[in-house]
PDB file of N, CA and C in Angstrom:
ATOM      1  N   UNK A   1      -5.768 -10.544  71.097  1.00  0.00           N
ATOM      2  CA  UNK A   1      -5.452  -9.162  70.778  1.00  0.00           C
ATOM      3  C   UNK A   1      -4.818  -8.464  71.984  1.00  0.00           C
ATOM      4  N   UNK A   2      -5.497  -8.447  72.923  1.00  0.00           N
ATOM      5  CA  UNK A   2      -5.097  -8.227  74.182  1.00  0.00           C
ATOM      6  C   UNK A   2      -3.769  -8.288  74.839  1.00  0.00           C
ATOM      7  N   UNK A   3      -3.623 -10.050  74.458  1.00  0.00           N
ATOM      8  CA  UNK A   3      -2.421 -10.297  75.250  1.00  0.00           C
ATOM      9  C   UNK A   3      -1.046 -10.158  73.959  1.00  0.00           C
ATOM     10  N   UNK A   4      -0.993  -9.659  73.055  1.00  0.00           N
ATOM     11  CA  UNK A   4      -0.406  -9.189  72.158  1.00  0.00           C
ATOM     12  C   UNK A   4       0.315  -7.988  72.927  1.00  0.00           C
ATOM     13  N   UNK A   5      -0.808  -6.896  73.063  1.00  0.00           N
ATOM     14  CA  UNK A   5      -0.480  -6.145  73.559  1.00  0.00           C
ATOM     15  C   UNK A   5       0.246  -5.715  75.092  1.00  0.00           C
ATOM     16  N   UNK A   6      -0.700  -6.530  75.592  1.00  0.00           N
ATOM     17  CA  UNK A   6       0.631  -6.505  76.723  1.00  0.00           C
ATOM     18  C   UNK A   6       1.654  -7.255  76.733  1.00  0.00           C
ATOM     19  N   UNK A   7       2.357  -8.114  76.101  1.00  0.00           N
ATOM     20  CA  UNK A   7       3.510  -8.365  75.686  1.00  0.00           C
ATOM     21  C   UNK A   7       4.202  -7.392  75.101  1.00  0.00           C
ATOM     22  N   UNK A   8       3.742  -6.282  74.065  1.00  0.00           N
ATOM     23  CA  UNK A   8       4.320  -5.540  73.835  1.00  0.00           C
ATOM     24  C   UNK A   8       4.918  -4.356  74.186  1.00  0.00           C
ATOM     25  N   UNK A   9       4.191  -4.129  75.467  1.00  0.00           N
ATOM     26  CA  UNK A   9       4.347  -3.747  76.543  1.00  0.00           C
ATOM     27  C   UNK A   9       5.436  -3.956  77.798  1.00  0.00           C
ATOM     28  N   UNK A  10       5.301  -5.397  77.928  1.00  0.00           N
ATOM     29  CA  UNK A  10       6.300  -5.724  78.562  1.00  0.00           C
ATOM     30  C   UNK A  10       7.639  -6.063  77.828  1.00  0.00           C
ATOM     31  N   UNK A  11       7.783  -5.991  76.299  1.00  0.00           N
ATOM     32  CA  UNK A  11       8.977  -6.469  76.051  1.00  0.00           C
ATOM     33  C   UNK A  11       9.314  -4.479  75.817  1.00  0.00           C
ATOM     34  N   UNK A  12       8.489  -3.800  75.931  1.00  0.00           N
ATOM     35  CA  UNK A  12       9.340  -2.302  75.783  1.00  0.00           C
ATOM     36  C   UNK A  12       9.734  -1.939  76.920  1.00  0.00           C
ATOM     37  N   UNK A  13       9.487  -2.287  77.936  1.00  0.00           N
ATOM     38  CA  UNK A  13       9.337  -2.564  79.609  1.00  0.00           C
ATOM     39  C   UNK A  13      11.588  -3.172  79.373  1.00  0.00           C
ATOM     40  N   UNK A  14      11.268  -4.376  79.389  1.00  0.00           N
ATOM     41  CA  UNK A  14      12.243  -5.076  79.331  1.00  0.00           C
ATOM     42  C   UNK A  14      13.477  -3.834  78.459  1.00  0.00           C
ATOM     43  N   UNK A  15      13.024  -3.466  77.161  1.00  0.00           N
ATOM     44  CA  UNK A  15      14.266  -3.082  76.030  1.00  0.00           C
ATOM     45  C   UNK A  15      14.739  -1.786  77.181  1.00  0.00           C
ATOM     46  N   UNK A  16      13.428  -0.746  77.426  1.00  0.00           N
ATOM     47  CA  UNK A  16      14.106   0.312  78.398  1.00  0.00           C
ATOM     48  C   UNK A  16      14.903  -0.093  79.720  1.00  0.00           C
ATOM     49  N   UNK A  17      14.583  -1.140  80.297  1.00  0.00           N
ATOM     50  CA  UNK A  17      15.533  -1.350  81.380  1.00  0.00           C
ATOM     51  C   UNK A  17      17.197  -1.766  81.159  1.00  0.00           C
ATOM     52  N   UNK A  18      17.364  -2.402  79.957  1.00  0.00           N
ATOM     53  CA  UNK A  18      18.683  -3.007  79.491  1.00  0.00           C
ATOM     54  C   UNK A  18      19.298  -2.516  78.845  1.00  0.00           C
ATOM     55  N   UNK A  19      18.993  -1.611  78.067  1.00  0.00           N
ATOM     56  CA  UNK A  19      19.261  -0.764  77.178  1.00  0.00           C
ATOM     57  C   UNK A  19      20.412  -0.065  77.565  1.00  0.00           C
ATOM     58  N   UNK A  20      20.194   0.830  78.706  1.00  0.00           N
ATOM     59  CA  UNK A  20      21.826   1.891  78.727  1.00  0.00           C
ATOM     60  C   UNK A  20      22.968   0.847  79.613  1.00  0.00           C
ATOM     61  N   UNK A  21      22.665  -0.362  80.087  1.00  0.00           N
ATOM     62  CA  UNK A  21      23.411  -1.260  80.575  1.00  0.00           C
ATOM     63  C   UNK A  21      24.063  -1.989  79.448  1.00  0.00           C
ATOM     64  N   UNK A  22      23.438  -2.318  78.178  1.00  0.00           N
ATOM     65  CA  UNK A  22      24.165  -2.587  76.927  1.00  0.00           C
ATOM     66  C   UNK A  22      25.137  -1.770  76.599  1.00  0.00           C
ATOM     67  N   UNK A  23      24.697  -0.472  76.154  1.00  0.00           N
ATOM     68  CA  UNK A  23      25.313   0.388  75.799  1.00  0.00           C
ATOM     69  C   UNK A  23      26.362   1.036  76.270  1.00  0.00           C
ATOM     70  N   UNK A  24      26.293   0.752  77.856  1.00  0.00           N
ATOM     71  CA  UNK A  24      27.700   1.275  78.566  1.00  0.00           C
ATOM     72  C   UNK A  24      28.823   0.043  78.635  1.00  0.00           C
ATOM     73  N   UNK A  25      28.654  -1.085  78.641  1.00  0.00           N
ATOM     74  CA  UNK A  25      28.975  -2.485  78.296  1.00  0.00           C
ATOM     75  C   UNK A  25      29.648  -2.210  76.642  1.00  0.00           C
ATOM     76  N   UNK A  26      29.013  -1.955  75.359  1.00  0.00           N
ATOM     77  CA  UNK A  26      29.950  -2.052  74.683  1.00  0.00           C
ATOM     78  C   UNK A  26      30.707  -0.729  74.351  1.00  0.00           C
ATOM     79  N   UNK A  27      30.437   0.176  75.293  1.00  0.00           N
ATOM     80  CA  UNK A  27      31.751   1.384  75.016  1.00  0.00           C
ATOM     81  C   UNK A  27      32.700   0.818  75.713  1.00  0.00           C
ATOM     82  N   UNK A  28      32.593  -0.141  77.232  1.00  0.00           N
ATOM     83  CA  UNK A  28      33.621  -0.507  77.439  1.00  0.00           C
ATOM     84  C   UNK A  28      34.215  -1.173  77.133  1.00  0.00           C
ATOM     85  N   UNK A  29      34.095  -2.237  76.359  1.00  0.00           N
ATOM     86  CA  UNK A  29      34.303  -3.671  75.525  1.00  0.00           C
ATOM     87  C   UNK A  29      34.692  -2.962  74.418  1.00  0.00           C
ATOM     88  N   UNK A  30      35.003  -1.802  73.614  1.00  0.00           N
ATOM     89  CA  UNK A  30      35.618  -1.383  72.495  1.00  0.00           C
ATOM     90  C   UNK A  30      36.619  -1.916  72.134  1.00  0.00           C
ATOM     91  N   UNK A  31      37.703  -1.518  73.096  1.00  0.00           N
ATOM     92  CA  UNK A  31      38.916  -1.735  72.855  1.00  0.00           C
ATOM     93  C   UNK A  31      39.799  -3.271  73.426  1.00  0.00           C
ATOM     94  N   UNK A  32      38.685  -4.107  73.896  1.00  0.00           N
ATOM     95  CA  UNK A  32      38.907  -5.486  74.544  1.00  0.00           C
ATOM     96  C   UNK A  32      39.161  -6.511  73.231  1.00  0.00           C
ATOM     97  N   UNK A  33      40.235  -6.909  72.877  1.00  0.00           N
ATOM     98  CA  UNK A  33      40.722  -7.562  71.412  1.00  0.00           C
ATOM     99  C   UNK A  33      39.572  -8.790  71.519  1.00  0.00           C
ATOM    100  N   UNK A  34      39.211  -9.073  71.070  1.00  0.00           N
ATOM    101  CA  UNK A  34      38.058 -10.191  70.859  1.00  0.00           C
ATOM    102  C   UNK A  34      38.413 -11.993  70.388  1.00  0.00           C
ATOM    103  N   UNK A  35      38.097 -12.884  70.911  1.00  0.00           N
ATOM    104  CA  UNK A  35      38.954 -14.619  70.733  1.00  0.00           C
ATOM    105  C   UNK A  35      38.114 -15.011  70.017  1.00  0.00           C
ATOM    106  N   UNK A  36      37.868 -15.315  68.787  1.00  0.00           N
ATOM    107  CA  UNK A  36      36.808 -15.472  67.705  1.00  0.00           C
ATOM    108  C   UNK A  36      37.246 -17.425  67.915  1.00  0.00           C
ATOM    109  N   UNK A  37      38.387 -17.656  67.970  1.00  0.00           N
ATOM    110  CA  UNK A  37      38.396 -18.895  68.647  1.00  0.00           C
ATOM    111  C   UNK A  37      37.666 -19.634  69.444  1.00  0.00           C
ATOM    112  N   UNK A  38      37.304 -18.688  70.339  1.00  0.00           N
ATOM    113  CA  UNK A  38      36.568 -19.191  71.473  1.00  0.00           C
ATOM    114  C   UNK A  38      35.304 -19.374  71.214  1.00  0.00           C
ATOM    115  N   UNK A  39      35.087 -19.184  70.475  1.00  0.00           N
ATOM    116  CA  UNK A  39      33.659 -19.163  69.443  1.00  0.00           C
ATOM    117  C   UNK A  39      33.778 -20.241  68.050  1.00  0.00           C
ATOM    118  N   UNK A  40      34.223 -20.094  67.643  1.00  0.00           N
ATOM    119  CA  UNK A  40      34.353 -20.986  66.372  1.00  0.00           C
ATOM    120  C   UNK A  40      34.559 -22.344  66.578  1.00  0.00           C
ATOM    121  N   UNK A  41      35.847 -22.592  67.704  1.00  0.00           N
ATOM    122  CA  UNK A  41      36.236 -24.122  67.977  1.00  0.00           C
ATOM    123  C   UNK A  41      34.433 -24.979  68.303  1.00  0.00           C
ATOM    124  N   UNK A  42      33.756 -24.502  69.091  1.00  0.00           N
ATOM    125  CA  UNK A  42      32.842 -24.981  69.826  1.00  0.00           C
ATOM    126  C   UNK A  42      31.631 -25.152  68.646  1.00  0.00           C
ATOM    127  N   UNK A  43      31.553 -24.243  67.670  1.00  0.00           N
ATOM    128  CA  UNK A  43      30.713 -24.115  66.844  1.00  0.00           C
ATOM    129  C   UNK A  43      30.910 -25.224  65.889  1.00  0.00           C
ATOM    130  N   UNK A  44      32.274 -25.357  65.107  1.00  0.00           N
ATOM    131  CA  UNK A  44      32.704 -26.169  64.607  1.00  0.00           C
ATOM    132  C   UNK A  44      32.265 -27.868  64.895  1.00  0.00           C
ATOM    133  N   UNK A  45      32.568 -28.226  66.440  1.00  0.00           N
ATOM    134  CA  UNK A  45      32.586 -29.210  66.600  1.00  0.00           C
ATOM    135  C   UNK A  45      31.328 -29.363  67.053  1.00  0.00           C
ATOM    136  N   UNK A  46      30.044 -28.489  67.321  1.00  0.00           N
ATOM    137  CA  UNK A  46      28.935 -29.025  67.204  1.00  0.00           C
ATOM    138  C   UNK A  46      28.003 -29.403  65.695  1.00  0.00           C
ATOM    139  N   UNK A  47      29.059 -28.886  64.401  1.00  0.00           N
ATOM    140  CA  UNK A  47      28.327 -29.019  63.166  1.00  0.00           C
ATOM    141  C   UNK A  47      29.338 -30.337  63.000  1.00  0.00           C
ATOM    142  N   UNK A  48      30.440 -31.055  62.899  1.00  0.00           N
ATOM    143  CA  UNK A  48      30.735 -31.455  62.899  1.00  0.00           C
ATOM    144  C   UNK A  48      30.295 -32.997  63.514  1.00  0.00           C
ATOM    145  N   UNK A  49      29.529 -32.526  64.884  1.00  0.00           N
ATOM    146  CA  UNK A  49      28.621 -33.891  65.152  1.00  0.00           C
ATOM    147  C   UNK A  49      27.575 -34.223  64.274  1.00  0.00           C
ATOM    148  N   UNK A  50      26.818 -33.098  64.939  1.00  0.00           N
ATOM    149  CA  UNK A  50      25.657 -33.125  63.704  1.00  0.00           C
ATOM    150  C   UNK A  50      25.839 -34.118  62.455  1.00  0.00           C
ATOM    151  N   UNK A  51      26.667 -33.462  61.559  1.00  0.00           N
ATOM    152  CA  UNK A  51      27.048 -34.144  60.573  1.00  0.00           C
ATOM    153  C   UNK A  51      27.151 -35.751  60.514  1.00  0.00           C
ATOM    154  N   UNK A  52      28.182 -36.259  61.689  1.00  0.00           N
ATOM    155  CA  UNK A  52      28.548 -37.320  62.092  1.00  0.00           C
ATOM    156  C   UNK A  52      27.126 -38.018  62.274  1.00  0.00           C
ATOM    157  N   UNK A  53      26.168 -37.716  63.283  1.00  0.00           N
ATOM    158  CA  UNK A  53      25.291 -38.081  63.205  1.00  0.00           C
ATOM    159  C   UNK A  53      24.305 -38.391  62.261  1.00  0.00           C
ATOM    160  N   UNK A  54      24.127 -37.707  60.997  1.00  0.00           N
ATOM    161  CA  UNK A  54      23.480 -37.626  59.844  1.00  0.00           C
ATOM    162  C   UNK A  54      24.272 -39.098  58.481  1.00  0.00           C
ATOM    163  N   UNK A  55      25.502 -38.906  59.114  1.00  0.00           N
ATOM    164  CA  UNK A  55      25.775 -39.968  57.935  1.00  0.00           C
ATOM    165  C   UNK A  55      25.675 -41.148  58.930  1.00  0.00           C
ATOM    166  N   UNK A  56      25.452 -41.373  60.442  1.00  0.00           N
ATOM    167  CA  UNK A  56      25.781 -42.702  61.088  1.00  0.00           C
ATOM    168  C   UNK A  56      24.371 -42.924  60.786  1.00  0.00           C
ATOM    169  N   UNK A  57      23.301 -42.131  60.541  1.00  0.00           N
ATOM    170  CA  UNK A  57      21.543 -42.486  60.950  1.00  0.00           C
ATOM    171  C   UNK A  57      21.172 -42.802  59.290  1.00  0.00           C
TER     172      UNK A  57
END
């Protein structure tokens, strides 16, 4: 029960410290065009193993 609570504690600990550092981070990142590429290629080819792996096993 206890240690519930102080976890909960420390993760509100944690949210208030990061919080306006997020938030000033994506006002500046608004207008930064975004590479969804750069994301997808990598994603792709880790389901793509996966897969590979599932029909070699």
């Amino acid at each position: 029960m206890w240690e519930n609570l102080v976890l909960g504690i420390i993760v509100s600990g944690v949210l208030l410290i990061f919080i306006p550092s997020i938030r000033s981070s994506m006002i500046r990142n608004r207008d930064v065009p975004s590479d969804w590429k750069a994301v997808i290629v990598p994603i792709g080819l880790v389901v793509l193993f996966v897969v590979f792996l599932l029909v070699m096993g």
